[in-house]
C-alpha atoms as a PDB file:
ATOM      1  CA  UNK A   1       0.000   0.000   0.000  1.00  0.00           C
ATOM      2  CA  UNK A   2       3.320   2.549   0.520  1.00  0.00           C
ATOM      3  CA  UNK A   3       4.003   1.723  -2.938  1.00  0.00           C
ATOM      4  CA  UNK A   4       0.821   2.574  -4.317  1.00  0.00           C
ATOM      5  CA  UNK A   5       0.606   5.063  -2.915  1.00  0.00           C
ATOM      6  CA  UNK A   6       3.570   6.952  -3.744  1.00  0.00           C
ATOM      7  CA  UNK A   7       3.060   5.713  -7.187  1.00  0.00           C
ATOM      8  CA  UNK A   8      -0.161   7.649  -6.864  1.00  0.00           C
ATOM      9  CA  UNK A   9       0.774  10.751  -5.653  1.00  0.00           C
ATOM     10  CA  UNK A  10       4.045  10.849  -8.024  1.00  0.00           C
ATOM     11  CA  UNK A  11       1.484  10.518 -10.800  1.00  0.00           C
ATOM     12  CA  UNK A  12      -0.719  13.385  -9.421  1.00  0.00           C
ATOM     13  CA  UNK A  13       2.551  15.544  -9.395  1.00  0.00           C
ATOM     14  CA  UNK A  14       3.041  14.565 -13.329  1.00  0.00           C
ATOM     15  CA  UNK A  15      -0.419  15.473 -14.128  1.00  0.00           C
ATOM     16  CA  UNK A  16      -0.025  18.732 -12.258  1.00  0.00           C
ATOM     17  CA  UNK A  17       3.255  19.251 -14.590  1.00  0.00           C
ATOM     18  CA  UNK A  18       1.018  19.009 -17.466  1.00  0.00           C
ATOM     19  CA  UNK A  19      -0.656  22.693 -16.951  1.00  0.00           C
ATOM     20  CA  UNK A  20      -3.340  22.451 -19.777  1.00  0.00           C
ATOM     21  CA  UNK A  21      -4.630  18.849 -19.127  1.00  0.00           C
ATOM     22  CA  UNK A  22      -4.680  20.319 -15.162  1.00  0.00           C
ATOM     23  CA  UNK A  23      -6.765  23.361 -16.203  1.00  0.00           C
ATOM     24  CA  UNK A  24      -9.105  21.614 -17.870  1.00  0.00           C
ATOM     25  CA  UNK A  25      -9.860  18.797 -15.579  1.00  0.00           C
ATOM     26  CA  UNK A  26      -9.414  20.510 -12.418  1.00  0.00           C
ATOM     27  CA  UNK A  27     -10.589  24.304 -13.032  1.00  0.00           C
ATOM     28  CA  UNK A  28     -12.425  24.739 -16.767  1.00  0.00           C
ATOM     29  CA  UNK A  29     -16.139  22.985 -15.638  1.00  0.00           C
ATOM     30  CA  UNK A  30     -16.313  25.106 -12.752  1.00  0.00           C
ATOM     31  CA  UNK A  31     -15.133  28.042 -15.289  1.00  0.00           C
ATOM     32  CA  UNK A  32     -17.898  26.582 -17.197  1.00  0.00           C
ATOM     33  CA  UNK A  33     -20.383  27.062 -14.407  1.00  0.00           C
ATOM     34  CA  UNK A  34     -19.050  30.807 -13.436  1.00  0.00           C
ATOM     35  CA  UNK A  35     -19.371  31.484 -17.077  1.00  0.00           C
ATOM     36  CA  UNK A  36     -23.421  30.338 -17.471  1.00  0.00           C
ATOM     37  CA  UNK A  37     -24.370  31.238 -14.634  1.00  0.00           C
ATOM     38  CA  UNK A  38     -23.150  34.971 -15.061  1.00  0.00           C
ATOM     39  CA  UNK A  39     -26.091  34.942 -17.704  1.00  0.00           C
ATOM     40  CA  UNK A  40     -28.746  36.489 -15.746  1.00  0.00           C
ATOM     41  CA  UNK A  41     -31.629  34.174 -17.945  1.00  0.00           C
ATOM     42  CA  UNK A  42     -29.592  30.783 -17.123  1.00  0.00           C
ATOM     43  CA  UNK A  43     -30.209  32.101 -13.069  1.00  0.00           C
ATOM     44  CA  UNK A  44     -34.265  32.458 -13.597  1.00  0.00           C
ATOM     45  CA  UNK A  45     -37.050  29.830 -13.432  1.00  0.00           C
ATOM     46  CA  UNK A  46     -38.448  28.707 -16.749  1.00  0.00           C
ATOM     47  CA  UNK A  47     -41.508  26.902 -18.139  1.00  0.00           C
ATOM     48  CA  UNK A  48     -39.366  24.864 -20.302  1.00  0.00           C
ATOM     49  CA  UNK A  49     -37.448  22.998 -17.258  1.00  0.00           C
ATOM     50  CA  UNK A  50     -40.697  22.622 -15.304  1.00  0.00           C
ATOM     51  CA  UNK A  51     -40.122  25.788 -13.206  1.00  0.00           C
ATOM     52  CA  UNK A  52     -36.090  25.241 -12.889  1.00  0.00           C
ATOM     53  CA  UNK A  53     -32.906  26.876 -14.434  1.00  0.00           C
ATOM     54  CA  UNK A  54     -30.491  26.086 -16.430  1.00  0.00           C
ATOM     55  CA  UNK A  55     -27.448  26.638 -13.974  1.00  0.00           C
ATOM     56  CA  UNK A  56     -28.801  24.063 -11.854  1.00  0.00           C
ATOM     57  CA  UNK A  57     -29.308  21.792 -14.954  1.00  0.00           C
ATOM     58  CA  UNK A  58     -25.340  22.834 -15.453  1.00  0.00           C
ATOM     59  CA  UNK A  59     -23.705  21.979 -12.808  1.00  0.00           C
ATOM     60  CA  UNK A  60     -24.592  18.472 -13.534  1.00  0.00           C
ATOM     61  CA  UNK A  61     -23.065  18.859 -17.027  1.00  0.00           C
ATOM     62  CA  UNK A  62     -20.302  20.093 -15.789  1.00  0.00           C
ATOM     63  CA  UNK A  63     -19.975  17.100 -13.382  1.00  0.00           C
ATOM     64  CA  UNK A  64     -20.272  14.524 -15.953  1.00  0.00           C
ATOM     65  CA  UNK A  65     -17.774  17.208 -18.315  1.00  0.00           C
ATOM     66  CA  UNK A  66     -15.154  16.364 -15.161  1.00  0.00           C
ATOM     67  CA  UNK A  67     -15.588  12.631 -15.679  1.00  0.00           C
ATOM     68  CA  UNK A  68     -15.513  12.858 -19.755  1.00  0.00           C
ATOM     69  CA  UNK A  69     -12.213  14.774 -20.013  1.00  0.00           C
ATOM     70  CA  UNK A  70     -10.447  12.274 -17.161  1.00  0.00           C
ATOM     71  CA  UNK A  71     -11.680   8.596 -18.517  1.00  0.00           C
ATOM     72  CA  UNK A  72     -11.881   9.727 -22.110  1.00  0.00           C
ATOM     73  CA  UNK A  73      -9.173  12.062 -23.095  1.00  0.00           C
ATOM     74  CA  UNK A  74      -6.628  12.314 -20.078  1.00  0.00           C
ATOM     75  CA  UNK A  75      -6.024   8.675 -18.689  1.00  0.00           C
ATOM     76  CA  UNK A  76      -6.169   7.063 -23.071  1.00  0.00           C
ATOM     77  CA  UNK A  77      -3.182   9.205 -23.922  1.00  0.00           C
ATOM     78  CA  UNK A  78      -0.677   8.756 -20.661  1.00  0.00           C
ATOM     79  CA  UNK A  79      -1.693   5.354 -20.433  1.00  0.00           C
ATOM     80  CA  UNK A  80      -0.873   4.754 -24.595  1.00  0.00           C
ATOM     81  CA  UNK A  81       2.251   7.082 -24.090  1.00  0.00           C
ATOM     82  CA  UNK A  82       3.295   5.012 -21.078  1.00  0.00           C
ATOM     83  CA  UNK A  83       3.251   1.899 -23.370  1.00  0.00           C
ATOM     84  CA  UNK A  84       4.754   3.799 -26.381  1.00  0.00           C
ATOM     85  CA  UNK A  85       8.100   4.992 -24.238  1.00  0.00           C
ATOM     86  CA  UNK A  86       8.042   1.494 -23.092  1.00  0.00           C
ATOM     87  CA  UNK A  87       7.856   2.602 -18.857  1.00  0.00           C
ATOM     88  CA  UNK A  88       5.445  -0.428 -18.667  1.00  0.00           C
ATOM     89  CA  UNK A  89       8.398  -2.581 -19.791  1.00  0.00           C
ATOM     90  CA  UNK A  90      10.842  -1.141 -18.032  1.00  0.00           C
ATOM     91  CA  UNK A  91       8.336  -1.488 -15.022  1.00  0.00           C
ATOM     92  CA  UNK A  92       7.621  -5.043 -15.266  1.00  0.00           C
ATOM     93  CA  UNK A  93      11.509  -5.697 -14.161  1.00  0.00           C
ATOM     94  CA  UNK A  94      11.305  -4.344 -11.264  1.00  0.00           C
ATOM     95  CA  UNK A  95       9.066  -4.534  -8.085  1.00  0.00           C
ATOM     96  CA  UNK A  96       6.808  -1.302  -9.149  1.00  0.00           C
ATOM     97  CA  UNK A  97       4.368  -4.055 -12.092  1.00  0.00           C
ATOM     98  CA  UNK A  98       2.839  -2.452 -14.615  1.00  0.00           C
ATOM     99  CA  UNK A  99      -0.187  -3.264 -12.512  1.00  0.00           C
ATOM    100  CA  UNK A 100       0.588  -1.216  -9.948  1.00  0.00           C
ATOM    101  CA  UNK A 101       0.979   1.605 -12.327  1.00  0.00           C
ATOM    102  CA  UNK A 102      -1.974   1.416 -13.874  1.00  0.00           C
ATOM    103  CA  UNK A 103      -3.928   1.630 -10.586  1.00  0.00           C
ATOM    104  CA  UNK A 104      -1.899   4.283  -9.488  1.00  0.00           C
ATOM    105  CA  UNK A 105      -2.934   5.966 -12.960  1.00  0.00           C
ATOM    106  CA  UNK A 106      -6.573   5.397 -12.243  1.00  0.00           C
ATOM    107  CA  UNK A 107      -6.463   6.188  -8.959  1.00  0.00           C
ATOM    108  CA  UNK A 108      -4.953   9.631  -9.668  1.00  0.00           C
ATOM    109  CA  UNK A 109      -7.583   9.863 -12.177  1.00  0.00           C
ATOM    110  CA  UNK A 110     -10.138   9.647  -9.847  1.00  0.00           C
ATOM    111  CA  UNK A 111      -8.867  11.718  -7.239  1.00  0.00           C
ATOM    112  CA  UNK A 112      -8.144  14.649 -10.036  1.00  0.00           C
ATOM    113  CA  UNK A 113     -12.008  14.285 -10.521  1.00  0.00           C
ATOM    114  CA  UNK A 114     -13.373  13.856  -6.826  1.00  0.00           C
ATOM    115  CA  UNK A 115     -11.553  17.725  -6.518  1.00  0.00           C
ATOM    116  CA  UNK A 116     -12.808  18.827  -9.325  1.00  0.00           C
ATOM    117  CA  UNK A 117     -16.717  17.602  -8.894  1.00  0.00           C
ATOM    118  CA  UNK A 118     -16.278  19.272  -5.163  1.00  0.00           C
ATOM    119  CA  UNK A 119     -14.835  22.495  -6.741  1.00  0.00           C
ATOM    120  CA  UNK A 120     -17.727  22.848  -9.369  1.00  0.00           C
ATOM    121  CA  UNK A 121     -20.504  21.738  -6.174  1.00  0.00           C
ATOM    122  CA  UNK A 122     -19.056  23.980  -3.758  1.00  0.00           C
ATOM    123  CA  UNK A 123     -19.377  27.265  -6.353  1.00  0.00           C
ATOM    124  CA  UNK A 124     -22.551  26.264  -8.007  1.00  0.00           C
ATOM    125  CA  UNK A 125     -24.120  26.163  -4.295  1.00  0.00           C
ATOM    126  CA  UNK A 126     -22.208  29.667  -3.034  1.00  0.00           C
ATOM    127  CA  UNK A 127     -22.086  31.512  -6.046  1.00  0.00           C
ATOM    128  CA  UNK A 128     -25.532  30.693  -7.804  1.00  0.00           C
ATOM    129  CA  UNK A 129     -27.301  28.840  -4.839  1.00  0.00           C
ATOM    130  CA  UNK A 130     -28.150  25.792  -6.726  1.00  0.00           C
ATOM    131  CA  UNK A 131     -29.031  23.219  -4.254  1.00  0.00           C
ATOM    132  CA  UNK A 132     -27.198  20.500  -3.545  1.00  0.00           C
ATOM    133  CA  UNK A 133     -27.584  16.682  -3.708  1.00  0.00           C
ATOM    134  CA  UNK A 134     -31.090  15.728  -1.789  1.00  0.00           C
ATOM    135  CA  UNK A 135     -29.869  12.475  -2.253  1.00  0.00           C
ATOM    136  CA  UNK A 136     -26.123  12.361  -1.550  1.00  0.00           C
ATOM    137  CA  UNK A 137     -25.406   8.683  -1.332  1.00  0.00           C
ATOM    138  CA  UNK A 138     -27.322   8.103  -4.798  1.00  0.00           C
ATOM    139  CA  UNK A 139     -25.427  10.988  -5.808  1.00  0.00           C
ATOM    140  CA  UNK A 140     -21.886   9.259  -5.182  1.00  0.00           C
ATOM    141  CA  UNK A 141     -23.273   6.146  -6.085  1.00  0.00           C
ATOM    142  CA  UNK A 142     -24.522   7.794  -9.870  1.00  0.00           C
ATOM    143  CA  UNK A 143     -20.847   9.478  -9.563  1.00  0.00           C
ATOM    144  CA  UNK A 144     -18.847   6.329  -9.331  1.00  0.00           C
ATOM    145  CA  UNK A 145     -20.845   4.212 -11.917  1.00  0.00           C
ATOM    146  CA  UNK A 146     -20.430   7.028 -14.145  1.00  0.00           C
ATOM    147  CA  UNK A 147     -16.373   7.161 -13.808  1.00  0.00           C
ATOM    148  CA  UNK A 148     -15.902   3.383 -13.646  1.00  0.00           C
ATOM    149  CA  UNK A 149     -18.137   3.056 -16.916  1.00  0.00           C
ATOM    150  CA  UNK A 150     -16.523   6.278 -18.226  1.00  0.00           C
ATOM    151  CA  UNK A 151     -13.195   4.621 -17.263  1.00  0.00           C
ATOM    152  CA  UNK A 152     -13.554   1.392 -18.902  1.00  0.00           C
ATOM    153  CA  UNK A 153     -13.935   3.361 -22.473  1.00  0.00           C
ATOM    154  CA  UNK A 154     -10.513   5.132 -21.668  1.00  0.00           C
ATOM    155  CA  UNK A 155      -8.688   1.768 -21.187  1.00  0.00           C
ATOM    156  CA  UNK A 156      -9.808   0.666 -23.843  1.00  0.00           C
ATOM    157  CA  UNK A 157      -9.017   2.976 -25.734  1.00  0.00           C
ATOM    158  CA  UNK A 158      -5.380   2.878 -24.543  1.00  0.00           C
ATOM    159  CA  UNK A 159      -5.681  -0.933 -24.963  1.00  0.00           C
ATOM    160  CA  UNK A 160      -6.397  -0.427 -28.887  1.00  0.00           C
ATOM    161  CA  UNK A 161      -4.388   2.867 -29.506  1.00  0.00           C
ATOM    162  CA  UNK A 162      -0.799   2.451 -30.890  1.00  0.00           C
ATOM    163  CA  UNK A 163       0.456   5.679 -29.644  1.00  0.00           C
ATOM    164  CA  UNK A 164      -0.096   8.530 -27.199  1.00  0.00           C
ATOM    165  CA  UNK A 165      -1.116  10.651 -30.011  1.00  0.00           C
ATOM    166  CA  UNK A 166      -3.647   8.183 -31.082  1.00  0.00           C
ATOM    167  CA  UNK A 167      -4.967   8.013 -28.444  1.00  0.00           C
ATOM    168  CA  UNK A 168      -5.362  11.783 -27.675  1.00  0.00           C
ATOM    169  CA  UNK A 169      -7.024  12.014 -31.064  1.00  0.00           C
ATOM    170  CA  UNK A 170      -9.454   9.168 -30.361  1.00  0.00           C
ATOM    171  CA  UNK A 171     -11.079  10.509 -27.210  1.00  0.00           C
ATOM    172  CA  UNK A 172     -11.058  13.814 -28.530  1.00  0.00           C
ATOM    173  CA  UNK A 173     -13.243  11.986 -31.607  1.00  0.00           C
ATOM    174  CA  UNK A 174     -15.557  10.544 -28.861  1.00  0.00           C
ATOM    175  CA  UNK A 175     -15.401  13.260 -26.486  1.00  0.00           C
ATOM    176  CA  UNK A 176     -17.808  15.499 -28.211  1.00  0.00           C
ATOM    177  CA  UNK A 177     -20.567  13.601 -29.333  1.00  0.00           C
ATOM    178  CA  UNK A 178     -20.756  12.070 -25.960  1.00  0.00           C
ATOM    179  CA  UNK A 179     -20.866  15.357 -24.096  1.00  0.00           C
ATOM    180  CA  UNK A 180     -23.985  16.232 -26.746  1.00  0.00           C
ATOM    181  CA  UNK A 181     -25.699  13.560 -25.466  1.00  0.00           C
ATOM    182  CA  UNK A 182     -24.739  14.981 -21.826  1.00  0.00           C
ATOM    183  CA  UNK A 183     -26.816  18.131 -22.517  1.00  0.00           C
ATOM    184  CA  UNK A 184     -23.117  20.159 -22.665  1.00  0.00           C
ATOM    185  CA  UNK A 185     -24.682  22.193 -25.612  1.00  0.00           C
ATOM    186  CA  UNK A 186     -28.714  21.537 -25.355  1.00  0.00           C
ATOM    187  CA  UNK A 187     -29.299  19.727 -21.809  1.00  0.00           C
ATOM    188  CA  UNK A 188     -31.199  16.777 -22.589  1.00  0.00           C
ATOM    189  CA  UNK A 189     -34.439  18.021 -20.765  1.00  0.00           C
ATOM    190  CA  UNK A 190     -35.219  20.392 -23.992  1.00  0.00           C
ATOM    191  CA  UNK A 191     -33.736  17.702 -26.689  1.00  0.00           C
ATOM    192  CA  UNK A 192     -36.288  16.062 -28.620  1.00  0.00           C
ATOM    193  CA  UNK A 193     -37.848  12.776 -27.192  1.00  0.00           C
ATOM    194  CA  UNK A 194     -35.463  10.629 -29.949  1.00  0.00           C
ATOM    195  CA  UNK A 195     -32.595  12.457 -29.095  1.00  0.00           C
ATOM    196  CA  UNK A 196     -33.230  11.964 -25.220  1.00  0.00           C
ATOM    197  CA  UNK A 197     -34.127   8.142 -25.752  1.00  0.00           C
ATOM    198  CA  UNK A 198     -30.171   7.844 -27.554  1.00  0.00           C
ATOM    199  CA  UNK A 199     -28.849   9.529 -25.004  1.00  0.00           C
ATOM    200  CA  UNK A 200     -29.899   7.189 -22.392  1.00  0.00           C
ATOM    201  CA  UNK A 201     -28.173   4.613 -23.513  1.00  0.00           C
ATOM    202  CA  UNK A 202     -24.813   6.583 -24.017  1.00  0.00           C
ATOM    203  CA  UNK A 203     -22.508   6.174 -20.927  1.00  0.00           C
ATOM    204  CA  UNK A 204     -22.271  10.094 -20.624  1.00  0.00           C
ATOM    205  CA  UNK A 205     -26.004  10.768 -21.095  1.00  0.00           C
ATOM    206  CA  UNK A 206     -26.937   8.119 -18.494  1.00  0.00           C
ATOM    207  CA  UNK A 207     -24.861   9.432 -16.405  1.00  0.00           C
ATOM    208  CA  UNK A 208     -25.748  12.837 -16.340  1.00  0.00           C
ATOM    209  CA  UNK A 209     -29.196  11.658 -16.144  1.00  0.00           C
ATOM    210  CA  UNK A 210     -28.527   9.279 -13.172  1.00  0.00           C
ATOM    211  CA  UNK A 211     -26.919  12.654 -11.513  1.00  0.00           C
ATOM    212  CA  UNK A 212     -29.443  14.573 -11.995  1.00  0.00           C
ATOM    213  CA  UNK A 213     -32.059  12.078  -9.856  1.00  0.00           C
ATOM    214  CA  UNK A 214     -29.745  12.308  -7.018  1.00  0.00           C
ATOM    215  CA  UNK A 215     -29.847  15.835  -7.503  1.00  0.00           C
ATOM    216  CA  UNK A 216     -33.492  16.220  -7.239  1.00  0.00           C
ATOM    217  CA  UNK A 217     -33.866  13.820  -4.498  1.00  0.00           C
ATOM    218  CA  UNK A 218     -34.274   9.934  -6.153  1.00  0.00           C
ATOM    219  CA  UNK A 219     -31.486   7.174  -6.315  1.00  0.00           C
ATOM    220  CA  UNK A 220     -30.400   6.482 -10.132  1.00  0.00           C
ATOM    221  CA  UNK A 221     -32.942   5.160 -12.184  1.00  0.00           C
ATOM    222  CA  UNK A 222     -32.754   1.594 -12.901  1.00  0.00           C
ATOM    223  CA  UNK A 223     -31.731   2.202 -16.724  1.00  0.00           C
ATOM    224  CA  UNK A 224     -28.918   4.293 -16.401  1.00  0.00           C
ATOM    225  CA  UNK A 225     -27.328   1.788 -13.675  1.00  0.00           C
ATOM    226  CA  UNK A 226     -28.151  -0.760 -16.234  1.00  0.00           C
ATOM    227  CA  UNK A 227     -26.310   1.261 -18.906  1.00  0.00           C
ATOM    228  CA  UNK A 228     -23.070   2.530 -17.113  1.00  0.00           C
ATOM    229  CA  UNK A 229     -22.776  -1.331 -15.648  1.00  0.00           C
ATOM    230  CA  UNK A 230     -22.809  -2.776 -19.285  1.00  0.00           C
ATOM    231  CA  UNK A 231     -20.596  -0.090 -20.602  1.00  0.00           C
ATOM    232  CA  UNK A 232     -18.427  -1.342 -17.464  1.00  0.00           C
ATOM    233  CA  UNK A 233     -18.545  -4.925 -18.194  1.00  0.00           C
ATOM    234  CA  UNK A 234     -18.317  -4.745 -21.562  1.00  0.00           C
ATOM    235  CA  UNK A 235     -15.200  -2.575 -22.444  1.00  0.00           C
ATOM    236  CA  UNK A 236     -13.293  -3.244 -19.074  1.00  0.00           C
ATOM    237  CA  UNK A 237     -13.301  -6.705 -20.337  1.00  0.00           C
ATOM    238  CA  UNK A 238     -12.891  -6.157 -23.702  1.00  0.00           C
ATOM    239  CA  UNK A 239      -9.192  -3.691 -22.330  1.00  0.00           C
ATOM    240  CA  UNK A 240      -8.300  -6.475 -20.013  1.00  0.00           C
ATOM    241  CA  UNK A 241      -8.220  -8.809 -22.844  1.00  0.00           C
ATOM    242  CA  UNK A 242      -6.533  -6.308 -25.715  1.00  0.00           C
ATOM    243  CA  UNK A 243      -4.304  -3.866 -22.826  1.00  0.00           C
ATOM    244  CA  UNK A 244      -0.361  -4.397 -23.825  1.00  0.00           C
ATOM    245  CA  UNK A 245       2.305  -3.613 -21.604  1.00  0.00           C
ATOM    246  CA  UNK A 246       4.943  -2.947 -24.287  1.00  0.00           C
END
């Protein structure tokens, strides 16, 4: 456990190294939040949300924007470059396995988006007074299946990509039209009724939807779980099987 968790907090230090991967993890979805909720129409009711605003329909987003830019475009590309260098090799000689890299890698991961979700909570509630989880442990429970699902699409993708720029390029590819089915450009509670129906079955989508129960008081509805498991099953298996160490 000393091991791991130096290995995890020497990774932390790397990824703090790495300024514009830090910014946007760390500080850009609560810049996000600052940013749309300085629109005085995003801080008023509306008939369209059922009496609600959009901030509070944001800082969701912006939770689930947190998760997307770890699993899907920061953890592919070290992991990939990791592989490419050949540190996994190099690893595997010594007592430090690749295995214990990779958690440490996840587990930094995690961590870099625990901060970040508390940073983006914490100003949403002070700066705009949007309300915070009525159900907190179906909120961390919707939190966690969305990062471990999330997750298992970023190994993969390192498992499949032959190079830290490919795999950069590849979760910027499914970075976007995931977060459109997160609501980051029309929340999903104005989309149309097809557009909502794809989006619960997208890992991102369910998960912003399963965050948004907790929000207003319910544990995660029954679909989304479903979804985020399967995405979790499926490709953690399918990067267990295809993940190379050199």
């Amino acid at each position: 456990m000393r091991v791991f968790a130096k290995l995890t907090l020497t990774e932390f230090r790397l990824f703090l190294r790495e300024p514009v991967s830090a910014f946007f993890v760390l500080l850009f979805p609560t810049l996000l939040v600052v940013i749309l909720g300085s629109i005085p129409s995003f801080r008023e009711p509306t008939e369209d949300l059922g009496g609600g605003r959009v901030i509070d329909l944001y800082v969701g987003i912006a939770v689930v924007l947190t998760l997307a830019m770890v699993a899907i475009q920061v953890a592919p590309a070290v992991l990939a470059t990791y592989r490419e260098r050949g540190v996994l090799r190099r690893l595997a000689t010594t007592p430090v396995s690749p295995l214990k890299m990779l958690g440490a890698q996840l587990a930094m991961n995690g961590i870099a988006a625990v901060l970040s979700t508390a940073l983006v909570l914490a100003v949403g509630r002070i700066v705009f007074d949007v309300a915070l989880a009525e159900q907190f442990a179906g909120f961390v429970l919707a939190f966690l299946l969305t990062l471990a699902g999330t997750l298992a699409i970023g190994l993969f993708v390192a498992a499949v990509a032959p190079s830290g720029k490919a795999g950069n390029a590849i979760g910027t590819v499914l970075f976007f039209p995931l977060m459109f089915f997160a609501g980051l450009w029309t929340p999903r509670e104005v989309m149309p009724d097809i557009l909502r129906r794809i989006a619960d079955f997208t890992p991102l989508g369910a998960g912003e939807r399963a965050l948004s129960d907790a929000m207003t008081g319910s544990w995660p509805n029954l679909l989304s779980a479903t979804v985020l498991l399967a995405y979790l099953a499926g490709f953690g298996l399918a990067a267990v099987r295809l993940f190379r160490w050199s």
